[in-house]
Structure formats: structure tokens, C-alpha cells
Protein backbone atom coordinates (compact mmCIF):
# COMPACT_ATOMS: atom_id res chain seq x y z
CA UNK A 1 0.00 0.00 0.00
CA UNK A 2 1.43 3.58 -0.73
CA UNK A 3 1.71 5.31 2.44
CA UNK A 4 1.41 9.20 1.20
CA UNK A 5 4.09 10.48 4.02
CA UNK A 6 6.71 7.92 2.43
CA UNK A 7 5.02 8.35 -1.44
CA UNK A 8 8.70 7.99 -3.41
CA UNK A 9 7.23 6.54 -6.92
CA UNK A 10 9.93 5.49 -9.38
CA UNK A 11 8.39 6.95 -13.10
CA UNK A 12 10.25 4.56 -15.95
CA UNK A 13 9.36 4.11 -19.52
CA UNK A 14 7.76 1.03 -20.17
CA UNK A 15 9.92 -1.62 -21.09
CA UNK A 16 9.69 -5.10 -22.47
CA UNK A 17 10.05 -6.41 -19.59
CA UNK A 18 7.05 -4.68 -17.98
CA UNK A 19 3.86 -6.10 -20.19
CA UNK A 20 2.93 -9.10 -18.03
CA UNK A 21 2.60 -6.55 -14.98
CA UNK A 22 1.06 -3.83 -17.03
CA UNK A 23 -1.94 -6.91 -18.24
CA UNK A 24 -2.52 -7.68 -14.59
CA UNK A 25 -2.70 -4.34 -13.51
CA UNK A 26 -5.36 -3.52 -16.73
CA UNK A 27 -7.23 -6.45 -15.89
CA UNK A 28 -7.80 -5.42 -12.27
CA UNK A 29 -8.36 -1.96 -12.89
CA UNK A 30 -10.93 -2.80 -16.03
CA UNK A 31 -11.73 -6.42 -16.07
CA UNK A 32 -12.89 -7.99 -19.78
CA UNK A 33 -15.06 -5.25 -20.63
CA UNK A 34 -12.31 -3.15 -21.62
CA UNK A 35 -11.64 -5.15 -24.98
CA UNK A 36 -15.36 -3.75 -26.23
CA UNK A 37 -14.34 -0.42 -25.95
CA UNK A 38 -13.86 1.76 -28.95
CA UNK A 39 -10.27 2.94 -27.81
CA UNK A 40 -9.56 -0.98 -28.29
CA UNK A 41 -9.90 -1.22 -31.66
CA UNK A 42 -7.64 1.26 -31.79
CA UNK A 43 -5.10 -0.39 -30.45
CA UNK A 44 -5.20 -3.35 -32.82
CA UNK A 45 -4.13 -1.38 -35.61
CA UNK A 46 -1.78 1.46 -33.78
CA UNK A 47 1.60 1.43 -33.66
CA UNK A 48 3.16 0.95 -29.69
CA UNK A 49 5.04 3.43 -28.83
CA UNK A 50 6.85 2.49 -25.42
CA UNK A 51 9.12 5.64 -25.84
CA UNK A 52 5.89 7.66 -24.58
CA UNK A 53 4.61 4.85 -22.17
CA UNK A 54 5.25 4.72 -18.61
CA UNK A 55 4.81 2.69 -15.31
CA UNK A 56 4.83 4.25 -11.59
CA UNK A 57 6.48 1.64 -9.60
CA UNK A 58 6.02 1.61 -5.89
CA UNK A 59 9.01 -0.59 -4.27
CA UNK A 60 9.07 -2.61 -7.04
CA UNK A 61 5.29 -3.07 -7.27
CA UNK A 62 3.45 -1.69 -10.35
CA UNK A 63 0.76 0.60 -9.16
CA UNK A 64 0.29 2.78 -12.23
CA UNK A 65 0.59 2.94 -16.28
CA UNK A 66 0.20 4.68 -19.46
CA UNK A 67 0.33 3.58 -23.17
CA UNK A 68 0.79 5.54 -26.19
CA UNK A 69 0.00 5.04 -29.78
CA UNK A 70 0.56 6.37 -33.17
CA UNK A 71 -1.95 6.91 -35.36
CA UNK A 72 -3.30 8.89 -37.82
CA UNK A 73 -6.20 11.93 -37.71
CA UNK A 74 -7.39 11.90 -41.13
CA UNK A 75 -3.79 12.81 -42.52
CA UNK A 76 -2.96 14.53 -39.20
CA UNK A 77 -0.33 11.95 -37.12
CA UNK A 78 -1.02 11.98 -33.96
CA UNK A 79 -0.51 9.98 -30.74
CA UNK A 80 -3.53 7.96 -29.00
CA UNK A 81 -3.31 7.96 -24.75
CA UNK A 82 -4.42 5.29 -23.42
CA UNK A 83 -5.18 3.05 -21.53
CA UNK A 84 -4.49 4.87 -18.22
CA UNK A 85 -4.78 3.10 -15.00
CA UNK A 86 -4.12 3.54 -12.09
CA UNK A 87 -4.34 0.61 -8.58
CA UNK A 88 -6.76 2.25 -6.04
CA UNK A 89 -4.74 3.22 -3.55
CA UNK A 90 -2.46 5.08 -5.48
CA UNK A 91 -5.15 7.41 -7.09
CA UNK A 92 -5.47 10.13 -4.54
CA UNK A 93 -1.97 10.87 -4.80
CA UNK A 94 -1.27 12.38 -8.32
CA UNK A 95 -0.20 9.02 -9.84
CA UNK A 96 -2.58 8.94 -13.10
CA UNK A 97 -1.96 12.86 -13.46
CA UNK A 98 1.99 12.11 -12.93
CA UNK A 99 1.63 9.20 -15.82
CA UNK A 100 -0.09 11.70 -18.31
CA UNK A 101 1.74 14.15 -17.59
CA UNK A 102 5.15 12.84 -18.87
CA UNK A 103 3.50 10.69 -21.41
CA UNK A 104 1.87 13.64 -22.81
CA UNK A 105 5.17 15.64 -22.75
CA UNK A 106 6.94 12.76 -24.55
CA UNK A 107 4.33 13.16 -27.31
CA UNK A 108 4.93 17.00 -27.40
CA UNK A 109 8.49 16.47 -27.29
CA UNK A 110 8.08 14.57 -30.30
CA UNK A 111 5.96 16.82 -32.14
CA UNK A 112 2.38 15.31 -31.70
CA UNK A 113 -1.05 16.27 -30.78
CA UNK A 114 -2.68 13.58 -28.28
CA UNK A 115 -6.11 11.99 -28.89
CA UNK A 116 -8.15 10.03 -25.86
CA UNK A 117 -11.56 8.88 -25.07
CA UNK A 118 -11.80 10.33 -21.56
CA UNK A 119 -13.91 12.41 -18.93
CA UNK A 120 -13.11 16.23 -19.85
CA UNK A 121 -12.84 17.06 -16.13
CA UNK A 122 -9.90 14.84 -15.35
CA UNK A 123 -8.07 15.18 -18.95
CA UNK A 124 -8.77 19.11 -19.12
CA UNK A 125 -6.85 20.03 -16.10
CA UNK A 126 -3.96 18.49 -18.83
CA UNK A 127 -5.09 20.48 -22.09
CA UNK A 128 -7.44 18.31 -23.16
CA UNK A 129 -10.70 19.33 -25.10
CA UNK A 130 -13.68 18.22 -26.94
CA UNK A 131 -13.66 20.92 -29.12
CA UNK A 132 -10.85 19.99 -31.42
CA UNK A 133 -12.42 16.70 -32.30
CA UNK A 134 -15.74 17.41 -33.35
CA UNK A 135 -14.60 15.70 -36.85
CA UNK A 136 -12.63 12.62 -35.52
CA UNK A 137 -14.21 9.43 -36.29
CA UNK A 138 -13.56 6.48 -34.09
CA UNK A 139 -13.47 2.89 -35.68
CA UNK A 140 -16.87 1.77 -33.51
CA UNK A 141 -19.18 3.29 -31.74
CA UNK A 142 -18.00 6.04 -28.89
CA UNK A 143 -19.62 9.32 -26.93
CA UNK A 144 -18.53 11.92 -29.07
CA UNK A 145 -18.26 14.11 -26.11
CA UNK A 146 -15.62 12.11 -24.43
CA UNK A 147 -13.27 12.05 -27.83
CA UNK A 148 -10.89 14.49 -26.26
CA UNK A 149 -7.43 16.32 -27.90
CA UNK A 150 -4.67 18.65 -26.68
CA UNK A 151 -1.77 20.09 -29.20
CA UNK A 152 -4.17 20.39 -32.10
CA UNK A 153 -6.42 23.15 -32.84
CA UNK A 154 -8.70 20.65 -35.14
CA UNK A 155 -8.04 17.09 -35.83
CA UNK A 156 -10.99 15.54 -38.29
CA UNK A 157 -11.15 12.31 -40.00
CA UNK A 158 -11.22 8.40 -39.32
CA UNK A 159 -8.77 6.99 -36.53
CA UNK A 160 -6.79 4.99 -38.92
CA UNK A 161 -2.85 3.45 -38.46
């Protein structure tokens, strides 16, 4: 358990090494309905990028993560967040906010907007908006309202590799 007066997270880039941890944690934090989700198709077709993916380790224990994807706006590449999660007991401390935080400077480092399905009032406090993505078009069905984008004024088109 993260105690909050010792909190001392170690923030790595996801490695190799890391996916059978990163599973577990995904499958506790979302069980099997996340492979119905729209932002799952996604992922069958995007290209990993573990360059802008990290893990919050606490003492060796993975409590957090963050994947990013390449993709492709209409003609617009950009990079698709997700999924973020985050074990209980480490959400009241910043952890998921840490996670997007440096994946979403990785992507800006690198010269990308960053797409997500995701509540506004969690992602906004990052940049994130509805407004730019009035236009995208998600391969299945999805709330347009919770189609969110920072680093892009307007991104339209199908979510394609």
C-alpha cells in the first residue's frame, strides 16, 4: 500500500520487460469489458510506442501505467493515450496525473497532438478538449463528447494506423 508520508514513486518508460505486470494491472483496474471499448480497436491497428509509455512503480510493485500510440487523424499523425490506470490506492496521490503528464510531454516532445476517449474534467486540467475533435471518427461506436485532444487546434477524420 502507498503510504502518502513515504510516497517515493519510481516513473520509468515502459519496457519489455514490464507487459505481463502492465496486463494484470489492466485487468484489475478494467476487467474484460475493456476489450469492447472503442479505444480498443484502436489499439489493434496502432503502432506501440513504449518511448511515450510509462509505469509508476512503488518498491518494485506496479501501481500505475500509461500507453501511447501512433496513429493517424485523417492525414494529421497523432498519438492515442491510453489506456491509463491507475491501482486504487495510489489514485489520490497524483499518480494517473503524474503518468499523463510525462506521457503527454513525450508526445509533445516529439511533435504530436494527443487523442483520448476520456472524462473532460480529469483530462482538461492536462489540455485536453472536446472541441478539437468534433470531426474525428472512431473505428466503432464512442460518446462523441468524451473524444478528447490537446496540441491540435482541429483534428478531423477516421482513426486509422
Amino acid at each position: 500500500m502507498i503510504d502518502p508520508a513515504e510516497q517515493a514513486l519510481a516513473f520509468t518508460q515502459e519496457q519489455p520487460a514490464d507487459a505481463d505486470a502492465i496486463e494484470a494491472l489492466l485487468d484489475h483496474a478494467f476487467g474484460p469489458a475493456r476489450f469492447v471499448k472503442s479505444s480498443e480497436r484502436v489499439r489493434e491497428f496502432a503502432e506501440f510506442r513504449p518511448e511515450m509509455s510509462f509505469c509508476a512503480w512503488d518498491q518494485g510493485r506496479l501501481v500505475g501505467s500509461v500507453r501511447m500510440w501512433k496513429v493517424h487523424v485523417g492525414g494529421t499523425p497523432a498519438i492515442f493515450l491510453g489506456p491509463l490506470a491507475v491501482r486504487a490506492e495510489g489514485r489520490k496521490f497524483g499518480t494517473g496525473g503524474e503518468l499523463v503528464a510525462r506521457a503527454c510531454a513525450a508526445a509533445r516532445a516529439a511533435g504530436y497532438p494527443v487523442l483520448l476517449v476520456g472524462d473532460e474534467p480529469y483530462f482538461g486540467r492536462f489540455g485536453f478538449a472536446a472541441a478539437p475533435c468534433k470531426g474525428v471518427r472512431m473505428p466503432g461506436p464512442v460518446d462523441q463528447r468524451r473524444v478528447l485532444a490537446c496540441g491540435a487546434d482541429v483534428l478531423a477524420g477516421p482513426v486509422t494506423a
